[in-house]
Protein backbone atom coordinates (compact mmCIF):
# COMPACT_ATOMS: atom_id res chain seq x y z
CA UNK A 1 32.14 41.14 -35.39
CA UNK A 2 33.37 39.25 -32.16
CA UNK A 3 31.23 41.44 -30.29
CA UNK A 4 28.20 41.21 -32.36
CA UNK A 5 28.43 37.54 -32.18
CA UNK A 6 28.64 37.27 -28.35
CA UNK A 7 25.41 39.15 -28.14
CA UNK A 8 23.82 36.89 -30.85
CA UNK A 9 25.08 33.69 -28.85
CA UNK A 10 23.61 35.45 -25.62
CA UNK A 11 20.66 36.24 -27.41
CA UNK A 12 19.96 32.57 -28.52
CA UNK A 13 20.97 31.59 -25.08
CA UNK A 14 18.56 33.67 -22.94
CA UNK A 15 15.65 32.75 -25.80
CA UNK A 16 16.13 28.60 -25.52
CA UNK A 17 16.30 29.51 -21.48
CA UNK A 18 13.40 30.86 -21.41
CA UNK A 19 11.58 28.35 -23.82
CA UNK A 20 13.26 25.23 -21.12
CA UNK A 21 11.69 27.18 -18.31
CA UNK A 22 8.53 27.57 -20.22
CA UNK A 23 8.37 24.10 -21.30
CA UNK A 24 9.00 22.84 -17.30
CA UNK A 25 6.32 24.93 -16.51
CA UNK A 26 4.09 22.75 -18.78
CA UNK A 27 4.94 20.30 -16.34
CA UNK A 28 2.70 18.53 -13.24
CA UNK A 29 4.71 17.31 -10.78
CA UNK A 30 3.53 14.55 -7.96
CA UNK A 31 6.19 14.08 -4.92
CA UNK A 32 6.43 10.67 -4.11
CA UNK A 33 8.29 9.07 -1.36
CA UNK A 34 8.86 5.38 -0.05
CA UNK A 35 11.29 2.90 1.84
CA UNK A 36 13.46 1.87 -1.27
CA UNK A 37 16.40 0.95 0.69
CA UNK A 38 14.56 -0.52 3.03
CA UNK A 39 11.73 -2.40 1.78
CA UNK A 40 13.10 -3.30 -1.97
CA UNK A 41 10.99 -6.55 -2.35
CA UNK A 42 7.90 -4.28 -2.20
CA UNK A 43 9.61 -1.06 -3.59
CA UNK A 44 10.98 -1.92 -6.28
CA UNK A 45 8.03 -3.62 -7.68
CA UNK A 46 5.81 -0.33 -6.86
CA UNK A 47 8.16 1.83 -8.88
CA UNK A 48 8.03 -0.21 -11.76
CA UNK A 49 4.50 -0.06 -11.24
CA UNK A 50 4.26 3.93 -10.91
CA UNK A 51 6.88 4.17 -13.70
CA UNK A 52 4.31 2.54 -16.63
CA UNK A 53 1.72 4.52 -15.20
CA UNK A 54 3.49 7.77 -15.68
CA UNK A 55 4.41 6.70 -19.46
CA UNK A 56 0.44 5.18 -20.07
CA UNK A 57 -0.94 8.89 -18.98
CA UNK A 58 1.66 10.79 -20.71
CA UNK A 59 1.21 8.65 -23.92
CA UNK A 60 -2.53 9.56 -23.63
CA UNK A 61 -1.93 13.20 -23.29
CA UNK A 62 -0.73 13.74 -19.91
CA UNK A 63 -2.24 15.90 -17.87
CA UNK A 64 -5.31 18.17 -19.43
CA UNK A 65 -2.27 18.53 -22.28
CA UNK A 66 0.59 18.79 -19.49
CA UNK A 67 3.27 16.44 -18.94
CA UNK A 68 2.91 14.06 -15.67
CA UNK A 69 6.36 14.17 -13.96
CA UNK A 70 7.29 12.48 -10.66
CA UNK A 71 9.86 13.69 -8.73
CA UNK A 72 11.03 10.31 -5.97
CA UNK A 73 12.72 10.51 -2.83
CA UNK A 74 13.81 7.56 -0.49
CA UNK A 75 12.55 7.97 3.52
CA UNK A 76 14.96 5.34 4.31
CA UNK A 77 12.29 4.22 6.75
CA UNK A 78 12.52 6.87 8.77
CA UNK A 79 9.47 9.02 9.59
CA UNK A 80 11.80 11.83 10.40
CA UNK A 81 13.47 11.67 6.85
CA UNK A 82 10.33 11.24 5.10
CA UNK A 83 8.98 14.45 6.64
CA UNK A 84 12.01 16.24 5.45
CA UNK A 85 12.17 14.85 2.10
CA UNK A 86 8.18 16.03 2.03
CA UNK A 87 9.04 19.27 2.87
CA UNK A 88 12.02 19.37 0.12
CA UNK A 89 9.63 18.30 -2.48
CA UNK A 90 6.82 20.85 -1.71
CA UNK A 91 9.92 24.17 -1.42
CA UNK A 92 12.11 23.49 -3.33
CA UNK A 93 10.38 21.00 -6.55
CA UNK A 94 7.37 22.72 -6.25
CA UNK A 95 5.00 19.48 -6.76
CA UNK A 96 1.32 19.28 -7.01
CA UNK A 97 0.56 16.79 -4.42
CA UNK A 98 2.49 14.06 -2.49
CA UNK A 99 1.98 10.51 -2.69
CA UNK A 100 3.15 7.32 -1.70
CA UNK A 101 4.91 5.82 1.51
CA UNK A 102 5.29 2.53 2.66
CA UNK A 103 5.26 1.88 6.79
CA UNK A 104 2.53 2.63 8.95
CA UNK A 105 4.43 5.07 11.24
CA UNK A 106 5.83 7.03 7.69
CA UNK A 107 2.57 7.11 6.05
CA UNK A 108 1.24 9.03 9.46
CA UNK A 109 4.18 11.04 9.50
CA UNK A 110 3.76 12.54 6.18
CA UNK A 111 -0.24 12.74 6.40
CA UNK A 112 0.75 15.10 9.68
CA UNK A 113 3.36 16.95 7.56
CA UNK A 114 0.45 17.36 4.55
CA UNK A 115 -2.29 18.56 6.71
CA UNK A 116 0.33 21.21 8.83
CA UNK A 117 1.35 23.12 5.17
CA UNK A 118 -1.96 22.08 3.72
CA UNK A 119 -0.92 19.60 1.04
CA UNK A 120 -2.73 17.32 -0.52
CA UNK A 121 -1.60 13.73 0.11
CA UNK A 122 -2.36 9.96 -1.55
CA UNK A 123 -0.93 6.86 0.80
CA UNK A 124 -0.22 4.42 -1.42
CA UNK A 125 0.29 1.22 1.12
CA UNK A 126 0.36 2.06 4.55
CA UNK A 127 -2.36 -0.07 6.37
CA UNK A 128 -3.24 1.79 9.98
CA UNK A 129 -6.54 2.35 9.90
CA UNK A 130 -5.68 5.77 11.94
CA UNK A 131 -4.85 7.55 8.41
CA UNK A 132 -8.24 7.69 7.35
CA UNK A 133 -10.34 7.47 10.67
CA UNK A 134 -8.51 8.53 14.57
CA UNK A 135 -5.89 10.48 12.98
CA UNK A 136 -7.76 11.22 10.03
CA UNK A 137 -7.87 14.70 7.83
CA UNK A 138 -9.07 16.60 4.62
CA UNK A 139 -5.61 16.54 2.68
CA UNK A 140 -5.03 12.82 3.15
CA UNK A 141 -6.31 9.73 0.97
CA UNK A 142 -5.62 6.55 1.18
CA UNK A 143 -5.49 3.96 -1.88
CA UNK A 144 -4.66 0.30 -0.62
CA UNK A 145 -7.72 -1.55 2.14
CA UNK A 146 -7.19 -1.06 4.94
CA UNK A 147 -6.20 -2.99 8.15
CA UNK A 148 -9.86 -3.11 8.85
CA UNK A 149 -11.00 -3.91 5.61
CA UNK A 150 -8.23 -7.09 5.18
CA UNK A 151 -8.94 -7.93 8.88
CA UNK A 152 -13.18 -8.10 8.02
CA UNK A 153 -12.31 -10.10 5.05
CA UNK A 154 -9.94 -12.30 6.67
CA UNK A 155 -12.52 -13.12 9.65
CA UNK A 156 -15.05 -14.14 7.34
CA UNK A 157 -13.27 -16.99 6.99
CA UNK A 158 -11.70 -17.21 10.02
CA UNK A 159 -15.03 -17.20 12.25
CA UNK A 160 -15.92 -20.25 10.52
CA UNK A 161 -12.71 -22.49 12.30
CA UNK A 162 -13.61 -24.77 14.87
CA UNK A 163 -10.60 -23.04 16.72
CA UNK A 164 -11.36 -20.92 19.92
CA UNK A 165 -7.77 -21.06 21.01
CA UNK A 166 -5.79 -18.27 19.57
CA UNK A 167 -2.43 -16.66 19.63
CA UNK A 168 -1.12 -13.67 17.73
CA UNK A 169 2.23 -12.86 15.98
CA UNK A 170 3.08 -9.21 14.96
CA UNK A 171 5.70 -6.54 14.47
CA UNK A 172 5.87 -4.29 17.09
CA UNK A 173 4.68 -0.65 15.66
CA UNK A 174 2.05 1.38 14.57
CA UNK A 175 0.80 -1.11 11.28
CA UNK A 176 1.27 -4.92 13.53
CA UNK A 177 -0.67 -3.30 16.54
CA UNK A 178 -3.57 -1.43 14.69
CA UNK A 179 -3.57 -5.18 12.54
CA UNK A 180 -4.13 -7.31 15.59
CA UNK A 181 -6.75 -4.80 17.81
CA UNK A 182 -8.96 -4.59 14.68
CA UNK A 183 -8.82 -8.30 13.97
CA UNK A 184 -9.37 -9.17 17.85
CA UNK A 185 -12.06 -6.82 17.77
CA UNK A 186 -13.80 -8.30 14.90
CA UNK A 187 -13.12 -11.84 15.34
CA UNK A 188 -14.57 -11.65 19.12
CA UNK A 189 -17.61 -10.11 17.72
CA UNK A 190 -18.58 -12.89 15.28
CA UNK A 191 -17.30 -15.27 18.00
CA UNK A 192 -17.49 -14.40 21.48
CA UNK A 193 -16.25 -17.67 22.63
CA UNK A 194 -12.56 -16.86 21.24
CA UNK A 195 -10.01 -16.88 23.65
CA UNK A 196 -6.64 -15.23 23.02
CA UNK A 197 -3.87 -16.62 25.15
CA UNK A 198 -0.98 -15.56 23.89
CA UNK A 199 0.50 -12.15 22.07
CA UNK A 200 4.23 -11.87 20.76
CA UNK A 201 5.20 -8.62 19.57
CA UNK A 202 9.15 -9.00 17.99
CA UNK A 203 10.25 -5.77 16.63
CA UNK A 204 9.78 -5.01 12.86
CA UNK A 205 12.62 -6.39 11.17
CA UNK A 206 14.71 -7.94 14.15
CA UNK A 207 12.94 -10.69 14.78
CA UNK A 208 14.34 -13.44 16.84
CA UNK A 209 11.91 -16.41 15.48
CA UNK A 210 13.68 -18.98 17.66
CA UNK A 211 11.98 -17.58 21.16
CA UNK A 212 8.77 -16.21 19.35
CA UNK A 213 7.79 -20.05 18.09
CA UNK A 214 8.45 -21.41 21.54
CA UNK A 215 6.51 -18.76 23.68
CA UNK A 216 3.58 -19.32 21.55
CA UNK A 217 3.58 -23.32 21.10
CA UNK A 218 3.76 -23.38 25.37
CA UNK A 219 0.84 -21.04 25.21
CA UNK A 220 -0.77 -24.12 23.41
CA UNK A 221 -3.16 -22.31 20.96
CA UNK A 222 -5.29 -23.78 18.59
CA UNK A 223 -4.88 -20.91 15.76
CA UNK A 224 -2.72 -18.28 15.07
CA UNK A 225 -3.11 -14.72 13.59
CA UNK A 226 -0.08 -13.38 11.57
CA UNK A 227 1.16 -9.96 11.04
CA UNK A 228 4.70 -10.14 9.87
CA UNK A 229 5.83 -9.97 6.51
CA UNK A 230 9.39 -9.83 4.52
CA UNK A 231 12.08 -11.11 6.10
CA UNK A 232 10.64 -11.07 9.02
CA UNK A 233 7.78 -13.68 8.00
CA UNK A 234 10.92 -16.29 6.59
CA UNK A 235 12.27 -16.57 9.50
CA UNK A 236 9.06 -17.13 11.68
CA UNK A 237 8.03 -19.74 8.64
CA UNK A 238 11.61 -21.53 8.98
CA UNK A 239 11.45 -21.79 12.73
CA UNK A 240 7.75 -22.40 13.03
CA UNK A 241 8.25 -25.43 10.68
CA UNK A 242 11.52 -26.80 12.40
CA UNK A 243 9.76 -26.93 15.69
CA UNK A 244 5.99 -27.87 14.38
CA UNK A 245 4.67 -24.88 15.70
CA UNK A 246 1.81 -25.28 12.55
CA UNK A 247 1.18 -28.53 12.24
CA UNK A 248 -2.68 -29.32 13.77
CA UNK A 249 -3.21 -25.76 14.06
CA UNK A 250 -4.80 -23.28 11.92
CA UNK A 251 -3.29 -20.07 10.42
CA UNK A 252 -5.11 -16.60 9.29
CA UNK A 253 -2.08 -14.15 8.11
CA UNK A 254 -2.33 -10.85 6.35
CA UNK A 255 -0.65 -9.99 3.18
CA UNK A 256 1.39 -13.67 2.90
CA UNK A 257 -0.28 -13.93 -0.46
CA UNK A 258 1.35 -11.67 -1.63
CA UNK A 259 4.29 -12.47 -4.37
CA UNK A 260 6.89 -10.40 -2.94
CA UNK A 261 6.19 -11.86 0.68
CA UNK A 262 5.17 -15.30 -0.13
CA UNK A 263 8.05 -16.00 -3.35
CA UNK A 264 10.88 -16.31 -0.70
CA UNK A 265 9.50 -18.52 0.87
CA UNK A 266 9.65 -21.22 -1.86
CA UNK A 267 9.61 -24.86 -0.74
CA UNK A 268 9.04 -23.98 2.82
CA UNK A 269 5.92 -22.31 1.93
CA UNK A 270 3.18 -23.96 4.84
CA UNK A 271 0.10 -24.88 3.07
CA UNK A 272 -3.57 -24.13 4.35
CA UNK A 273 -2.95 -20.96 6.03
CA UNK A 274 -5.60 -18.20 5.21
CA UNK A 275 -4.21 -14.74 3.70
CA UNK A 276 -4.67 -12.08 1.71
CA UNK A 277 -2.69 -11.33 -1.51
CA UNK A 278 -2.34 -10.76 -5.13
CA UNK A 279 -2.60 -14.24 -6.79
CA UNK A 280 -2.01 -12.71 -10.29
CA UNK A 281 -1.39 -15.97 -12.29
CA UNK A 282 -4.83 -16.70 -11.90
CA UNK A 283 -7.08 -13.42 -12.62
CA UNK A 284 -8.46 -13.15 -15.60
CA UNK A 285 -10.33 -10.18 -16.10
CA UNK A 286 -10.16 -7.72 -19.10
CA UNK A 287 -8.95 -4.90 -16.79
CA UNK A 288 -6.14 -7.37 -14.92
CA UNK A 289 -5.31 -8.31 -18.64
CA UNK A 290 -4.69 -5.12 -20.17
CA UNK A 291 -2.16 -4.43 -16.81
CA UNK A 292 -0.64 -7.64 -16.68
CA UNK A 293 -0.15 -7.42 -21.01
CA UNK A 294 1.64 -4.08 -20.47
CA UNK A 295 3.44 -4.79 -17.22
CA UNK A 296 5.33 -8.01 -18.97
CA UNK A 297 5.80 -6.40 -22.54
CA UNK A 298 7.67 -2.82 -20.84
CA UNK A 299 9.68 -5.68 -17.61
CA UNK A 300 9.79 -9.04 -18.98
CA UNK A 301 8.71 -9.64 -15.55
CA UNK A 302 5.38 -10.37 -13.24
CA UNK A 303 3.80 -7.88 -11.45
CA UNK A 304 3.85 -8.24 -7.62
CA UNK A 305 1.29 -6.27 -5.69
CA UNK A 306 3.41 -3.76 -5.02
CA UNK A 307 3.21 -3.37 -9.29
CA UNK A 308 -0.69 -2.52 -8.50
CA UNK A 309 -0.02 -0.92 -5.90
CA UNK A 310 2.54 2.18 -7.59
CA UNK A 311 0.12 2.32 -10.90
CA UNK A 312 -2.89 2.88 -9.15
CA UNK A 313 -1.39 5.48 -7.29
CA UNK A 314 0.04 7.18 -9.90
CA UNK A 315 -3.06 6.44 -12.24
CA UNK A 316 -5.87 7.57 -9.38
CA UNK A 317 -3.34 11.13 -9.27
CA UNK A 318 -3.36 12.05 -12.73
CA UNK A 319 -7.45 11.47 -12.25
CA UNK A 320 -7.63 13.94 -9.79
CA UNK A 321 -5.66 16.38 -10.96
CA UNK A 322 -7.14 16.26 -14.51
CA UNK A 323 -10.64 16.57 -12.92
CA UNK A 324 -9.37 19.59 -10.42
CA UNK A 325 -7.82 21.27 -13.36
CA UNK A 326 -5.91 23.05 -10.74
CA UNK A 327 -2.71 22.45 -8.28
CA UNK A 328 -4.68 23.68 -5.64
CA UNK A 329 -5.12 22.01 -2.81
CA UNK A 330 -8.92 22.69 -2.12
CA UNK A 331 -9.83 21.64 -5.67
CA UNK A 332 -8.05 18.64 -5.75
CA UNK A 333 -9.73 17.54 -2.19
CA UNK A 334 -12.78 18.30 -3.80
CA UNK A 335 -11.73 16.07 -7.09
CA UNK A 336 -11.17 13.24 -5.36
CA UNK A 337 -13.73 13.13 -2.59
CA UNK A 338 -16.33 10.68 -4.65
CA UNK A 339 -14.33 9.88 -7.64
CA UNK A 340 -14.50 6.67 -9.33
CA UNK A 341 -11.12 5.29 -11.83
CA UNK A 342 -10.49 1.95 -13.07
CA UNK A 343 -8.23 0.28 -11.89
CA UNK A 344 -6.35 -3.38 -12.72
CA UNK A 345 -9.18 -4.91 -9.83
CA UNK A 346 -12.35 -3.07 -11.58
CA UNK A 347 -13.60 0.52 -10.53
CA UNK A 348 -12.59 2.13 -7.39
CA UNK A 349 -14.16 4.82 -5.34
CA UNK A 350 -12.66 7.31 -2.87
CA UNK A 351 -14.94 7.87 -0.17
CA UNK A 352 -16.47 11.34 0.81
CA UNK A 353 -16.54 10.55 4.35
CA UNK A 354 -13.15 9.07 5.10
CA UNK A 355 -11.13 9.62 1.98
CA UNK A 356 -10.62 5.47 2.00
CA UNK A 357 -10.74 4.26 -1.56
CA UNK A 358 -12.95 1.02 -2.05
CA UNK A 359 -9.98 -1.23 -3.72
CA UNK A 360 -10.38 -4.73 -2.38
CA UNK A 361 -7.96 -7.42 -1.97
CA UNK A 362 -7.70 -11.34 -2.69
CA UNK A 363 -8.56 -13.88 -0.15
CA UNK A 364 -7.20 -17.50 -0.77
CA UNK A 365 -5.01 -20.25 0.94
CA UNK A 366 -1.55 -20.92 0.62
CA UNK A 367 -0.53 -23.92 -1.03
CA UNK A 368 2.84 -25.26 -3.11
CA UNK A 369 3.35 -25.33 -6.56
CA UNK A 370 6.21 -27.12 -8.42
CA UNK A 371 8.25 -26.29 -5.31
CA UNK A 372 6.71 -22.77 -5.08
CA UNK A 373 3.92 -21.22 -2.79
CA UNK A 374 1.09 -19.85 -4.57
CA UNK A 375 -2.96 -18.77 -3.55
CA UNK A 376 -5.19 -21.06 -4.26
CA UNK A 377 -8.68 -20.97 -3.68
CA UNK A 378 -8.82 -17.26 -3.95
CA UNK A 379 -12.23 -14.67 -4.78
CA UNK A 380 -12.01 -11.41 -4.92
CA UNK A 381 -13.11 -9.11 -1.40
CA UNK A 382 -14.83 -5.88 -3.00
CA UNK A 383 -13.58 -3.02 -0.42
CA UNK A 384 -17.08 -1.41 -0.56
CA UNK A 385 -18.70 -4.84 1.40
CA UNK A 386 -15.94 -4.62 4.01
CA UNK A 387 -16.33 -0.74 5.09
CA UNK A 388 -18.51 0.48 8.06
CA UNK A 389 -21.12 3.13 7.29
CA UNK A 390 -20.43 6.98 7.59
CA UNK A 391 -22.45 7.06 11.17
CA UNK A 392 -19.36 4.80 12.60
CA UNK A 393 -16.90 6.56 10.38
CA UNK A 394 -18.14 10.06 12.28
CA UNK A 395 -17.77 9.15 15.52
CA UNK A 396 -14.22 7.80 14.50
CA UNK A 397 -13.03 10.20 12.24
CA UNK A 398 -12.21 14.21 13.68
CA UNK A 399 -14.20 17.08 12.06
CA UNK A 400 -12.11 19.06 9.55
């Protein structure tokens, strides 16, 4: 009887393994990686973003039937380490695509990585335009505008300043200098009487704000162009407002808008200075409801935009692999090239010719708030107006 019973338990045993190996299989798995440890302000917003987007598509079905799993892994903010966990997640998890990836210099890393083994790739945030045009290929999209796109929007505004006088601030890698050349490049095309007489490049994260104000107050400029963000940004707001360095002069800055940049700044928050962000207190559209109504009910929290940021990604995935039907790379390149998806900021498109989606960002002014900075001010930049046409794109972009 002992023995009869031993095969019966193994019996039962091998049967309910082989259902939980046939029930993983039902699984789709996206690879995602990003600078948790590193970036957390950002971070951890985004995965509470990508987290409700993963329960939203799986309450609605999943996948074409299949659960929507996402397997996460932490690059520390190293492009080496990012690679590797890339290469972990493709062998050994056996996802569908990769996605994700803070930094600039990481987001290039693993784009490299996913056209080598032939993966397909989303970036979620990193901003060099080189992703989708110089260093550009077929398994890489991109979700969030990029530098060009915030730069164009920002020097709409800019161009109109009475300021001709101009000095730049930026972190010292692959995102701060691809910010500043487009920017230059755009702003001395609407206004070719711009001079730029000063440049300080403090490395990303180490920033010694002290030396950095007083190099460019002797250059004497009449505006400045900002790059830096996170801590980085505090200190250069702290010291910039202990030694004057903004008062009389104008400011154009990317991403300070944002909650997770701008929120830390709290009473010291300098008001007038032109950005881009995510002033989410004051958008009031159906789609930005229906996010913001779900975001608050799962967190008791706001979204920042890194929230938008992780749900679109995950929620422009699951629309490509539904509509490729298929883990395989060539169908889901051909999926997404030309799709349209909602999204919390109205329809998006990914691009044919560049694999850019045509998400926009928020343009407004800084200002405080019951001793809090906030965007005032503040319109919606469609990404579409601020894109140049495919004949530009082509001579930019290499040939697959």
């Amino acid at each position: 009887m002992r023995a009869r019973d031993y095969f019966v338990g193994a019996a039962f045993a091998l049967l309910a393994g082989g259902m939980a190996q046939s029930a993983l299989a039902q699984d789709i798995k996206i690879g995602e990686i990003n600078s948790y440890s590193l970036l957390p302000a950002f971070t951890e917003p985004y995965r509470k973003g990508w987290q409700l987007a993963v329960e939203e598509v799986n309450a609605a079905g999943g996948i074409n039937g299949k659960k929507l799993v996402v397997v996460s892994k932490d690059d520390g903010g190293k492009p080496a380490d990012a690679q590797t966990a890339a290469n972990e997640l493709v062998s050994s998890e056996g996802v569908a695509m990769l996605a994700g990836t803070f930094l600039s210099n990481i987001g290039l890393a693993v784009s490299d990585f996913a056209n080598q083994k032939k993966v397909f790739f989303l970036a979620a945030e990193p901003l060099t335009d080189a992703i989708t045009w110089s260093k550009g290929n077929k398994y890489t999209f991109r979700l969030r505008p990029s530098n060009y796109m915030q730069a164009a929007m920002l020097v709409e505004a800019a161009a109109k300043l009475p300021a001709k006088r101009w000095a730049t601030i930026a972190p010292n890698y692959e995102y701060g200098q691809s910010a500043v050349a487009v920017f230059k490049k755009l702003m001395s095309e609407k206004r070719p009487d711009i001079q730029w007489v000063d440049e300080q490049w403090p490395p990303q994260g180490k920033i010694d704000a002290g030396p950095v104000v007083q190099a460019v107050a002797a250059a004497n400029p009449e505006a400045i162009l900002n790059v830096t963000f996170g801590a980085d940004l505090v200190k250069l707001v702290r010291e910039g407002n202990t030694r004057g360095l903004f008062k009389g002069r104008e400011v154009v800055s990317f991403l300070t808008g944002e909650p997770e940049y701008l929120d830390p700044l709290k009473d010291e928050t300098p008001e007038g200075w032109i950005v881009t962000g995510y002033p989410w207190y004051s958008i009031k559209t159906p789609e930005h409801d229906a996010f913001l109504k779900a975001y608050q009910a799962k967190y008791n929290d706001y979204p920042r935009l890194g929230s938008i940021v992780g749900y679109q990604t995950i929620k422009s995935a699951a629309a490509i692999l539904a509509k490729a039907g298929s883990s395989d790379p060539e169908k889901l390149i051909a999926a997404a090239e030309g799709l349209s998806v909602p999204s919390p900021f109205g329809e998006i498109t990914f691009r044919k010719i560049d694999h850019q989606s045509t998400l926009g960002a928020y343009v407004g002014k800084t200002a405080l708030k019951d001793g809090k900075g906030v965007m005032v001010d503040s319109s919606y930049k469609k990404g579409s107006d601020y894109l140049p046409g495919d004949a530009e794109v082509e001579k930019m972009r290499p040939k697959d």
